[in-house]
C-alpha atoms as a PDB file:
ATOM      1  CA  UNK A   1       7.014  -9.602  -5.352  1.00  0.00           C
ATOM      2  CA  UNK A   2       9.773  -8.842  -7.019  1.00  0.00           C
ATOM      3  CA  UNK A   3       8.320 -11.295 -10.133  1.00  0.00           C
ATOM      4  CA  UNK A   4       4.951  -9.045 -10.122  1.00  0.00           C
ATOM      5  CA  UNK A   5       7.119  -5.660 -10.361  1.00  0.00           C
ATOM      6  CA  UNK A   6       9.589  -6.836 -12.528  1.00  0.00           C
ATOM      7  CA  UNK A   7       6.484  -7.204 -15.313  1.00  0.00           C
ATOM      8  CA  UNK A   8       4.070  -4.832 -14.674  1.00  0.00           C
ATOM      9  CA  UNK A   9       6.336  -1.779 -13.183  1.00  0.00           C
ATOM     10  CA  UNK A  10       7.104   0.314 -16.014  1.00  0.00           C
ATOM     11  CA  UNK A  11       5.299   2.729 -15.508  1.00  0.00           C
ATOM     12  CA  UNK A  12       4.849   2.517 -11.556  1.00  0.00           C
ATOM     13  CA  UNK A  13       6.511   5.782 -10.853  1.00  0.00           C
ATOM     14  CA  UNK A  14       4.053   8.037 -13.473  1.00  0.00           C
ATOM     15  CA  UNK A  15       1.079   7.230 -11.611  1.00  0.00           C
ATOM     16  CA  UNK A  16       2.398   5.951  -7.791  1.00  0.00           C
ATOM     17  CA  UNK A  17       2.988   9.363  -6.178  1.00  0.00           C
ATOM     18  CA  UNK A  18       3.314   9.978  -2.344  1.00  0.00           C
ATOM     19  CA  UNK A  19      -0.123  11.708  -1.350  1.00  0.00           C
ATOM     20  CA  UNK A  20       0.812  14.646   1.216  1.00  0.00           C
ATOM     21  CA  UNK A  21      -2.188  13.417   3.733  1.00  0.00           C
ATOM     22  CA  UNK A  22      -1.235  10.146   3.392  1.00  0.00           C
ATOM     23  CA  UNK A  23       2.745  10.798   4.178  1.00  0.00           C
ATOM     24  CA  UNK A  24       1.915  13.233   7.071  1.00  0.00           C
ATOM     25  CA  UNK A  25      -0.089  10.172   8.614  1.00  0.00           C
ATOM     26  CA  UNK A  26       3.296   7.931   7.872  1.00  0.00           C
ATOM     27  CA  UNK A  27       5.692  11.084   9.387  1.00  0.00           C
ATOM     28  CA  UNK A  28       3.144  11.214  12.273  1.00  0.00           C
ATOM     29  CA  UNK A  29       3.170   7.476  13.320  1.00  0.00           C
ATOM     30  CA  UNK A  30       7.287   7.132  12.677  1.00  0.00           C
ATOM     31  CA  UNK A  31       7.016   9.684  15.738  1.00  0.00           C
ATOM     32  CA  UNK A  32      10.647  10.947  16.458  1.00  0.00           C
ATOM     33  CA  UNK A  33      12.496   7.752  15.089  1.00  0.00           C
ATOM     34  CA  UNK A  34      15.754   8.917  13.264  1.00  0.00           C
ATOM     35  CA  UNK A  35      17.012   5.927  10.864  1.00  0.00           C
ATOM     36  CA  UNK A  36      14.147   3.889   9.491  1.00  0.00           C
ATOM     37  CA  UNK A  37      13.800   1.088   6.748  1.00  0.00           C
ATOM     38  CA  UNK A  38      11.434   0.920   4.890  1.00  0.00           C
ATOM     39  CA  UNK A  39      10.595  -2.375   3.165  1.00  0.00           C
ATOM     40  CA  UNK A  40       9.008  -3.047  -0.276  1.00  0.00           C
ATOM     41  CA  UNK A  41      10.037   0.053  -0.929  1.00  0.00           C
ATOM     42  CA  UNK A  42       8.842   0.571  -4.503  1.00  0.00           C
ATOM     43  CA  UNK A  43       9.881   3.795  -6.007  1.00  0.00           C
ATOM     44  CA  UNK A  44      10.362   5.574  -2.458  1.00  0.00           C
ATOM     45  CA  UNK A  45       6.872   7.464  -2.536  1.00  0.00           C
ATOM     46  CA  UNK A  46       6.380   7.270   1.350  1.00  0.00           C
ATOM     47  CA  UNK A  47       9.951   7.545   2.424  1.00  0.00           C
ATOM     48  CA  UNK A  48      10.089  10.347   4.913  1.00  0.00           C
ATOM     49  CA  UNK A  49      12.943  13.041   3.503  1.00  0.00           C
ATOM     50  CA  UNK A  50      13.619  14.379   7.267  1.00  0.00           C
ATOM     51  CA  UNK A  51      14.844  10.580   8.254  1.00  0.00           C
ATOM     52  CA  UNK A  52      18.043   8.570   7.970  1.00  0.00           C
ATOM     53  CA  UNK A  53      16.129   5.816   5.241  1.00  0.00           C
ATOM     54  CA  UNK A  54      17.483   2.872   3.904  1.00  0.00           C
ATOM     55  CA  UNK A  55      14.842   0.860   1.257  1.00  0.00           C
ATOM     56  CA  UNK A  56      14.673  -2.725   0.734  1.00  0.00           C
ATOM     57  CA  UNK A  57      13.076  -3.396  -2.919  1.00  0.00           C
ATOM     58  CA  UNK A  58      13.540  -6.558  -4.487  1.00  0.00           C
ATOM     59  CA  UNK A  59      12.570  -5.777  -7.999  1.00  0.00           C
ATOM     60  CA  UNK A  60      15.031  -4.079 -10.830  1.00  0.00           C
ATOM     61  CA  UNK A  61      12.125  -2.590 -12.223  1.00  0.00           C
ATOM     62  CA  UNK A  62      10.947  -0.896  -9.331  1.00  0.00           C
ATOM     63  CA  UNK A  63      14.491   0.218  -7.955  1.00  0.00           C
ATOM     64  CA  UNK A  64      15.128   1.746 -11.857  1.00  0.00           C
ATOM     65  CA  UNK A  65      12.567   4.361 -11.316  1.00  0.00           C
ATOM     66  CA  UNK A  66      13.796   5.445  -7.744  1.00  0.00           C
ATOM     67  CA  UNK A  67      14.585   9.041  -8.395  1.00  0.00           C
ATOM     68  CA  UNK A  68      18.163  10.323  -8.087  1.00  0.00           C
ATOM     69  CA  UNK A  69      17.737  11.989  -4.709  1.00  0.00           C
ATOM     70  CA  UNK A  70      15.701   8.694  -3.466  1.00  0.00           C
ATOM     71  CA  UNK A  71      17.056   6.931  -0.381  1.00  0.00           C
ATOM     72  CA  UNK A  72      19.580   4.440  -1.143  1.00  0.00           C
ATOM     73  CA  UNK A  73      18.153   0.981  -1.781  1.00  0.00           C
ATOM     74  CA  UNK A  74      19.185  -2.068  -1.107  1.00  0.00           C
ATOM     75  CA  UNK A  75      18.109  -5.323  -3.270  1.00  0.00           C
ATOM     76  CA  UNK A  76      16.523  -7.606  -0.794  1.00  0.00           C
ATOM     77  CA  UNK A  77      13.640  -9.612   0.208  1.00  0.00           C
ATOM     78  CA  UNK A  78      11.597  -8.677   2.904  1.00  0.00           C
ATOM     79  CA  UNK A  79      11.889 -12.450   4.408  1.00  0.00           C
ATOM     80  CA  UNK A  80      15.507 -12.084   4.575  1.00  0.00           C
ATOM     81  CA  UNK A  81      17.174  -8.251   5.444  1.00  0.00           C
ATOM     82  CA  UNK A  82      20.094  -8.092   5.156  1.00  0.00           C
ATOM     83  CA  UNK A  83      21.104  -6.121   8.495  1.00  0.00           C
ATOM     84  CA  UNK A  84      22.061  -6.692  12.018  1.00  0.00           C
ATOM     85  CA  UNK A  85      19.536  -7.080  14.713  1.00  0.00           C
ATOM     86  CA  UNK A  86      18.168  -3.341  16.179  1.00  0.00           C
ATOM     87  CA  UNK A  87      20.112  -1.467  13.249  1.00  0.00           C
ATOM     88  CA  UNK A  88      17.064   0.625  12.925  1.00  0.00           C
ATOM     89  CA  UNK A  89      14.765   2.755  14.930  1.00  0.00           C
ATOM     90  CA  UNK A  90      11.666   2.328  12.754  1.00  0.00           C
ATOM     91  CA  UNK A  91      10.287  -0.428  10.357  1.00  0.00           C
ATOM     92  CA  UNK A  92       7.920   1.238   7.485  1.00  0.00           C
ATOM     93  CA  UNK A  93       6.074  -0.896   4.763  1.00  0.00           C
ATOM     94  CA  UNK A  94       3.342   0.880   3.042  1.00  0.00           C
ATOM     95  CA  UNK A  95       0.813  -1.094   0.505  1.00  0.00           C
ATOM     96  CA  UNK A  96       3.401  -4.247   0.542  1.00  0.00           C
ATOM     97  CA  UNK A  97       2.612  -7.085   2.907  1.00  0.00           C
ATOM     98  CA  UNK A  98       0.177  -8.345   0.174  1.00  0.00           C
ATOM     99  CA  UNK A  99       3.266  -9.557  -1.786  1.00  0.00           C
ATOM    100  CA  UNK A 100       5.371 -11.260   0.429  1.00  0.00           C
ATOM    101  CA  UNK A 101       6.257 -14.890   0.198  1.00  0.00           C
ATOM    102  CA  UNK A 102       6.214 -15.597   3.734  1.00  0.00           C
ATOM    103  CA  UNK A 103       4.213 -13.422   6.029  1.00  0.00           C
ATOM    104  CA  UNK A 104       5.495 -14.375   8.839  1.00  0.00           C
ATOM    105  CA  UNK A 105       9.342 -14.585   8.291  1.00  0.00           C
ATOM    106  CA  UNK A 106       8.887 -11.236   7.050  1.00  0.00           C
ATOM    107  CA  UNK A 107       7.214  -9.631   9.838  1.00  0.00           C
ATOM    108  CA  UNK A 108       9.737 -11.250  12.151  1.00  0.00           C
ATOM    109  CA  UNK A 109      12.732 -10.048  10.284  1.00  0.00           C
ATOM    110  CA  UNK A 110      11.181  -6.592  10.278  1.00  0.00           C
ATOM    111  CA  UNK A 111      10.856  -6.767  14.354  1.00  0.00           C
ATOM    112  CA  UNK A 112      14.193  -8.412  14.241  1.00  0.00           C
ATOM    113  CA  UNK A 113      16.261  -5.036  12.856  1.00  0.00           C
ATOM    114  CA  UNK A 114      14.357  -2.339  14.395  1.00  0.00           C
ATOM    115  CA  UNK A 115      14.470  -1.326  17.645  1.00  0.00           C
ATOM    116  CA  UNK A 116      11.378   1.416  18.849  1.00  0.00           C
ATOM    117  CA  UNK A 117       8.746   0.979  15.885  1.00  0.00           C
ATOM    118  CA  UNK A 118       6.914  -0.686  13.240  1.00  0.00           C
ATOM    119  CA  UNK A 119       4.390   1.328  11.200  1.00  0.00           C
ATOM    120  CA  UNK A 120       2.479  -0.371   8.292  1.00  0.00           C
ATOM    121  CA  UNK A 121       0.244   0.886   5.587  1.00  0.00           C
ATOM    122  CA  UNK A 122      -2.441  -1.763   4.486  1.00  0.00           C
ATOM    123  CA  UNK A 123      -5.935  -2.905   2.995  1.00  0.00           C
ATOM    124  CA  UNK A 124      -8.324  -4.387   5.425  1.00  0.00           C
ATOM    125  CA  UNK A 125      -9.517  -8.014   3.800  1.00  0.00           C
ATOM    126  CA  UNK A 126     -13.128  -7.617   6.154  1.00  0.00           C
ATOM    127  CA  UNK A 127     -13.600  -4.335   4.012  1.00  0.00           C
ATOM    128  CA  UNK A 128     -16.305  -4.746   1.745  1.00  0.00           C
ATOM    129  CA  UNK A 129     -14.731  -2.910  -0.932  1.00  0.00           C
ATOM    130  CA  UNK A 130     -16.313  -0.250  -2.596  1.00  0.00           C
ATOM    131  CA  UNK A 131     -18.642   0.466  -6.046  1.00  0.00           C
ATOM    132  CA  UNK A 132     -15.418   0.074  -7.999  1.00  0.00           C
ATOM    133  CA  UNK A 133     -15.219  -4.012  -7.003  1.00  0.00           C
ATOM    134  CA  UNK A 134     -19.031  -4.670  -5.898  1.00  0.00           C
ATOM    135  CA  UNK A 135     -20.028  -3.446  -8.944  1.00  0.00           C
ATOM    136  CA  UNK A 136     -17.389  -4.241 -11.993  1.00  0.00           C
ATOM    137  CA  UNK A 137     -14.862  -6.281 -10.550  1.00  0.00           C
ATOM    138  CA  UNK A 138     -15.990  -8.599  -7.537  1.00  0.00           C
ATOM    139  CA  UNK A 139     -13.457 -10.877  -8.600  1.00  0.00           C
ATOM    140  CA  UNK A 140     -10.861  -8.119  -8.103  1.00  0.00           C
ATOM    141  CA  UNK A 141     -12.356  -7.724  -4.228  1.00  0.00           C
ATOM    142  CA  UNK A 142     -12.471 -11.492  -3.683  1.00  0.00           C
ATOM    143  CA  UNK A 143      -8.316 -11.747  -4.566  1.00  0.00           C
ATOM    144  CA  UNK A 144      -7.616  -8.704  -2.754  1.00  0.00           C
ATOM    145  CA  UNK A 145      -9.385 -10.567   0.419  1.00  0.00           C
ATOM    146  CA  UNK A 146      -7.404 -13.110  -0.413  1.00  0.00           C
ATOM    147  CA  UNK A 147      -3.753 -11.710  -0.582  1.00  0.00           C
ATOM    148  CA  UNK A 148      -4.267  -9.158   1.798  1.00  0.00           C
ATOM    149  CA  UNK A 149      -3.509 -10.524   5.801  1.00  0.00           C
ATOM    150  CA  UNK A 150      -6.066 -10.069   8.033  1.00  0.00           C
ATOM    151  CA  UNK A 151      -5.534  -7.357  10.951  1.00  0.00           C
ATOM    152  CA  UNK A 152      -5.105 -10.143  13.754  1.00  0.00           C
ATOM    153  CA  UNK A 153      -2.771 -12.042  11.266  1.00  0.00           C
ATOM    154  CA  UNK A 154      -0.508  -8.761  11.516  1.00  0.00           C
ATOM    155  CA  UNK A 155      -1.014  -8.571  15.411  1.00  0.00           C
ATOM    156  CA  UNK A 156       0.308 -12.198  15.412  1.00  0.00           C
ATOM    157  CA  UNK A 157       3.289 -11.631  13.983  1.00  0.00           C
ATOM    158  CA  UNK A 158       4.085  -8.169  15.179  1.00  0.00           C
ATOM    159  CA  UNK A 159       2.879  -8.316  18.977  1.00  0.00           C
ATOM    160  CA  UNK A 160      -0.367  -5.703  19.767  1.00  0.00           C
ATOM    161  CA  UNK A 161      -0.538  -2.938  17.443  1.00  0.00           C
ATOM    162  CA  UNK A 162      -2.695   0.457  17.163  1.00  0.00           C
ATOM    163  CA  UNK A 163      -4.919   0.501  14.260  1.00  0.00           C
ATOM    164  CA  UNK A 164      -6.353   3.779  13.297  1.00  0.00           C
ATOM    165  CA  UNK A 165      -8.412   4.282   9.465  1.00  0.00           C
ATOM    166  CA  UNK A 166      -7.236   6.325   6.913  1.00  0.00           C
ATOM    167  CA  UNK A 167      -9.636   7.928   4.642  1.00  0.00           C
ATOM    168  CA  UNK A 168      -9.076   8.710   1.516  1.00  0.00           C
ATOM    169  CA  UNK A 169      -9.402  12.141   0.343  1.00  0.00           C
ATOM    170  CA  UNK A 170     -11.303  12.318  -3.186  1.00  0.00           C
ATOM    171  CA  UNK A 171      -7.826  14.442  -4.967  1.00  0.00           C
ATOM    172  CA  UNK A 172      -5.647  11.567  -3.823  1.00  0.00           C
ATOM    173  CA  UNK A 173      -2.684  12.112  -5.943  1.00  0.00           C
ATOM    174  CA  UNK A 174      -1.582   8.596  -5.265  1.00  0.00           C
ATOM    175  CA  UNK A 175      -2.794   6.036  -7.764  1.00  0.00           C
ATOM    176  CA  UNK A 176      -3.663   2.901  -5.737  1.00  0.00           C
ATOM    177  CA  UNK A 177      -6.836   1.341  -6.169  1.00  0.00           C
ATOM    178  CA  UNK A 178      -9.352   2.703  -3.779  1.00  0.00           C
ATOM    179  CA  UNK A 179      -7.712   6.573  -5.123  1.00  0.00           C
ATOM    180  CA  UNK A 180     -10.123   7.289  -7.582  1.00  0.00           C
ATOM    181  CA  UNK A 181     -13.185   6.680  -5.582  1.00  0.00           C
ATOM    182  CA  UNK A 182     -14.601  10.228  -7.568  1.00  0.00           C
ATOM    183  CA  UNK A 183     -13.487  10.103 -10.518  1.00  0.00           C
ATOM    184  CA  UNK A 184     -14.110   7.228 -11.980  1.00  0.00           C
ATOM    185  CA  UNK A 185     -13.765   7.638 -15.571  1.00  0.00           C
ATOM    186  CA  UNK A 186      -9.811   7.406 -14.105  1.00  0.00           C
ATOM    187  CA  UNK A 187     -10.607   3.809 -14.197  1.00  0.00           C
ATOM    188  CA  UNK A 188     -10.997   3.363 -17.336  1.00  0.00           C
ATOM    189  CA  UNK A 189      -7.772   4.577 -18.620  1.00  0.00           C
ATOM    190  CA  UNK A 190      -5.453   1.198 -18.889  1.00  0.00           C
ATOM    191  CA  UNK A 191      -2.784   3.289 -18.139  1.00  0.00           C
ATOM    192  CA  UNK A 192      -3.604   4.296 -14.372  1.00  0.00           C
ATOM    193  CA  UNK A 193      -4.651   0.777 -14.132  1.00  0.00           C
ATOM    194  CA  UNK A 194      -1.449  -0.239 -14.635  1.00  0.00           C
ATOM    195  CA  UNK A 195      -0.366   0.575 -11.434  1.00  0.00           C
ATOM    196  CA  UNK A 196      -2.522  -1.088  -9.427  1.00  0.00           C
ATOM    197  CA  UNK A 197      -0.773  -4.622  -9.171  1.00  0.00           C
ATOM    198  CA  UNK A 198      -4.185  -6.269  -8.824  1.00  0.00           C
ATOM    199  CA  UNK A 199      -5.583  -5.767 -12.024  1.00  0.00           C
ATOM    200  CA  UNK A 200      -2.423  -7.697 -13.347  1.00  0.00           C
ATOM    201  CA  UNK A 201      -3.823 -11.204 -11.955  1.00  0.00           C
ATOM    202  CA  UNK A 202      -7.474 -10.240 -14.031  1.00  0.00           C
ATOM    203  CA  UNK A 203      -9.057 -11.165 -16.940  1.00  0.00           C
ATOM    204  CA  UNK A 204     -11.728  -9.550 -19.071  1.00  0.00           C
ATOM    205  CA  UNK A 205     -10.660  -6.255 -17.894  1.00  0.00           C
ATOM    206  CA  UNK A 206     -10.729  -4.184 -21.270  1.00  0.00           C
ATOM    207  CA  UNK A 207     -14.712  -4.771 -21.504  1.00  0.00           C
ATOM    208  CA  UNK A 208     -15.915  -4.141 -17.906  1.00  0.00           C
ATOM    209  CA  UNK A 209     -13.758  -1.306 -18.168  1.00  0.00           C
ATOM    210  CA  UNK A 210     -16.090  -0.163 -21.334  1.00  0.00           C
ATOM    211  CA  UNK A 211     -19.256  -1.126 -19.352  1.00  0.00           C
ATOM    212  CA  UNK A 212     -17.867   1.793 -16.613  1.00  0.00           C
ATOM    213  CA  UNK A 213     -17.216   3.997 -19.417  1.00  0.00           C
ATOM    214  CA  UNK A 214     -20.811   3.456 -20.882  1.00  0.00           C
ATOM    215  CA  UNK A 215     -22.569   3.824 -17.423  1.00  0.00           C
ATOM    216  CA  UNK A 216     -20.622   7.264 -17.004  1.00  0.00           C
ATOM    217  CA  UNK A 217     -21.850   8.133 -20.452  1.00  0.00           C
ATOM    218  CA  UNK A 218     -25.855   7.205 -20.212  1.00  0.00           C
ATOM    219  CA  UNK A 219     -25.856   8.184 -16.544  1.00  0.00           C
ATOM    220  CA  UNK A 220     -26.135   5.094 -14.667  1.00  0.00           C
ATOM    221  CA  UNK A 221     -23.141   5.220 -12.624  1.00  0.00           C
ATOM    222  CA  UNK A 222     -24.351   8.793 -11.210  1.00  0.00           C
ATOM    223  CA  UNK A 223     -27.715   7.655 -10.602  1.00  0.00           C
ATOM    224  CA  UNK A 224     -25.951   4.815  -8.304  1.00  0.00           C
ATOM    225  CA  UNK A 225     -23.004   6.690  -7.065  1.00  0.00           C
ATOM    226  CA  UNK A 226     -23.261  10.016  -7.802  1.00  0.00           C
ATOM    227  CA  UNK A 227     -23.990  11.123  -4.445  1.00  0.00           C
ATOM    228  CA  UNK A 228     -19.933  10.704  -3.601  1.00  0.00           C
ATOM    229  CA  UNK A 229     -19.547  13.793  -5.651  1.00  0.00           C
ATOM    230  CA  UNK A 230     -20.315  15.383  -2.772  1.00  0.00           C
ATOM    231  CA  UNK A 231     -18.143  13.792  -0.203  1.00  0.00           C
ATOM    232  CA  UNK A 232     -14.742  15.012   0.342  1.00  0.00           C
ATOM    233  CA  UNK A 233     -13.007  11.791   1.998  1.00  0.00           C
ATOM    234  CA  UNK A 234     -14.671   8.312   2.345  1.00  0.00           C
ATOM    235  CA  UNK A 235     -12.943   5.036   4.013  1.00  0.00           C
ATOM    236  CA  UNK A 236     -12.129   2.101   1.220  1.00  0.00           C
ATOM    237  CA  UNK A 237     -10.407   0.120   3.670  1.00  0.00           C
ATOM    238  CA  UNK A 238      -7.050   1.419   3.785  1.00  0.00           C
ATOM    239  CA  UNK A 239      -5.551   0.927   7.710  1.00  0.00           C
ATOM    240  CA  UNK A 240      -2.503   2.216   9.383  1.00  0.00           C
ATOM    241  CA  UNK A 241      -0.920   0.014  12.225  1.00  0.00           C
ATOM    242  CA  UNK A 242       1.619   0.989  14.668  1.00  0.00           C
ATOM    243  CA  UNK A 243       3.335  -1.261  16.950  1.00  0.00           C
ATOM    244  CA  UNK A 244       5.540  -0.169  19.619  1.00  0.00           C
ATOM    245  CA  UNK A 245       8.440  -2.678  19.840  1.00  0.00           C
ATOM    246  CA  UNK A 246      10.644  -0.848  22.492  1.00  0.00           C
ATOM    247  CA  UNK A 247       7.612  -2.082  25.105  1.00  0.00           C
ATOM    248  CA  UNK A 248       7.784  -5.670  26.098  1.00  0.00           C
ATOM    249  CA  UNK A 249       4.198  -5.056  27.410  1.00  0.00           C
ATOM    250  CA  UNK A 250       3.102  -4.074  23.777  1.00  0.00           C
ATOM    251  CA  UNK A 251       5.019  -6.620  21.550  1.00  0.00           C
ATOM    252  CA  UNK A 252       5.771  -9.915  21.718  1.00  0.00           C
ATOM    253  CA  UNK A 253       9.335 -11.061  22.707  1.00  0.00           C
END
C-alpha cells in the first residue's frame, strides 16, 4: 500500500474528496461510537469531524496531503496497529482492504483494537463492473476482481456482518472509479485518472482513453449508454459492511 501511494499520490487529495451521501452513510453506520480509527486512511476524506479519530496511513505521500485540521495520523500498517486491545469504539476503512498485504492479519488487528464496531467501505469482486470496464478496460475489471476480497472473505475474518449497497449518485464529488458513471468524458482526462490506484497497474491506457474520447465525439458511446443520462444514482458495486463486535452472537471470538 504504502509502495502504490508513495508513487502515484501526488495528486490524491485534488481529485479524492469526501462525497456528502457517501459520508452520511459512513456517520450513519459508526452509529453513536465516540473514538474511532480509521485505517488506510489516505488523505482523511471519510473521517467523521464529530468523532474522537485517530488515522493509520502508511504512505508519506498520502499523510503529506492530510489537511491541517485532519485527524492526527499515525504511520502504520494496517497488519500491525500500533494500539492496545479495545482502545477504540469503532474500526472505519473506506476503499482500502484492496491494498493490504495480509487480509487477514489486518482484519484481525482491526477487531483486535476496537471494541463496539467495524464499518467498511468496499467494491464487490461478483460485480460485473460497469460500461467503463466491459467496454474499454476489461482488464481493469478482471484486476479489480482480483485484488478486491470477496464479501464472505470479509465475513471470515470479521465474524457476520450487515451488507447494505451504496449507489452512486451521478454528481459524486469523490473521484473513485465507478464516480463518473455520467460523465464520461471525466475519464479521459489523465489527471482524474490519476487517482484511481487501478489504472496505475495498466497498460495502453493513453489510446483506449482516445477511443472513449472518439466514441463521445461521433456518438457511439450515447447510442450505447446514453440512456444513464437520465438516471440519477445507479449501483457500480460499491458495498458498505457493518459488523457489530460488542455481540458475541454477531462476531466471532
Amino acid at each position: 500500500m504504502s509502495v502504490v501511494y508513495d508513487t502515484i499520490g501526488s495528486g490524491y487529495g485534488r481529485t479524492r474528496r469526501a462525497d456528502p451521501r457517501l459520508a452520511r452513510r459512513v456517520r450513519d453506520a459508526l452509529g453513536p461510537s465516540a473514538s474511532v480509527v480509521n485505517v488506510g486512511a489516505g488523505v482523511g476524506a471519510y473521517e467523521p469531524r464529530d468523532r474522537d479519530v485517530t488515522a493509520v496511513e502508511p504512505s508519506l505521500r498520502m499523510l503529506e496531503q492530510r489537511s491541517t485540521d485532519a485527524a492526527p495520523a499515525v504511520r502504520a500498517f494496517a497488519e500491525s496497529l500500533p494500539f492496545a486491545d479495545d482502545a477504540f469504539d469503532a474500526g472505519l476503512a473506506t476503499l482500502t482492504l484492496h491494498h493490504w498485504a495480509d487480509l487477514e492479519s489486518g482484519l484481525r488487528e482491526l477487531r483486535r483494537v476496537v471494541r463496539e464496531r467495524v464499518v467498511i467501505l468496499t467494491w464487490d469482486p461478483d460485480h460485473a463492473g460497469f460500461w467503463l470496464t466491459q467496454d474499454y478496460f476489461p482488464d481493469l475489471l478482471a484486476h479489480d476482481a482480483s485484488v478486491f476480497p470477496s464479501l464472505d472473505t470479509i465475513e471470515d475474518g470479521l465474524g457476520p456482518t450487515e451488507v447494505s449497497v451504496v449507489p452512486i449518485a451521478h454528481d459524486c464529488i469523490d473521484g473513485f472509479l465507478g464516480a463518473y458513471w455520467r460523465r464520461p468524458a471525466m475519464y479521459v482526462d489523465p489527471r482524474v485518472r490519476a487517482g484511481m490506484s487501478t489504472f496505475s497497474r495498466l497498460t495502453d491506457v493513453e489510446p483506449r482513453a482516445l477511443r472513449l474520447a472518439e466514441d463521445l465525439v461521433d456518438g457511439t458511446w450515447d447510442e450505447r449508454h446514453g440512456h444513464l443520462r437520465e438516471q440519477a444514482e445507479i449501483d457500480v458495486g460499491y458495498r458498505l459492511l457493518t459488523c457489530t463486535v460488542s455481540s458475541p452472537r454477531l462476531c466471532l471470538p
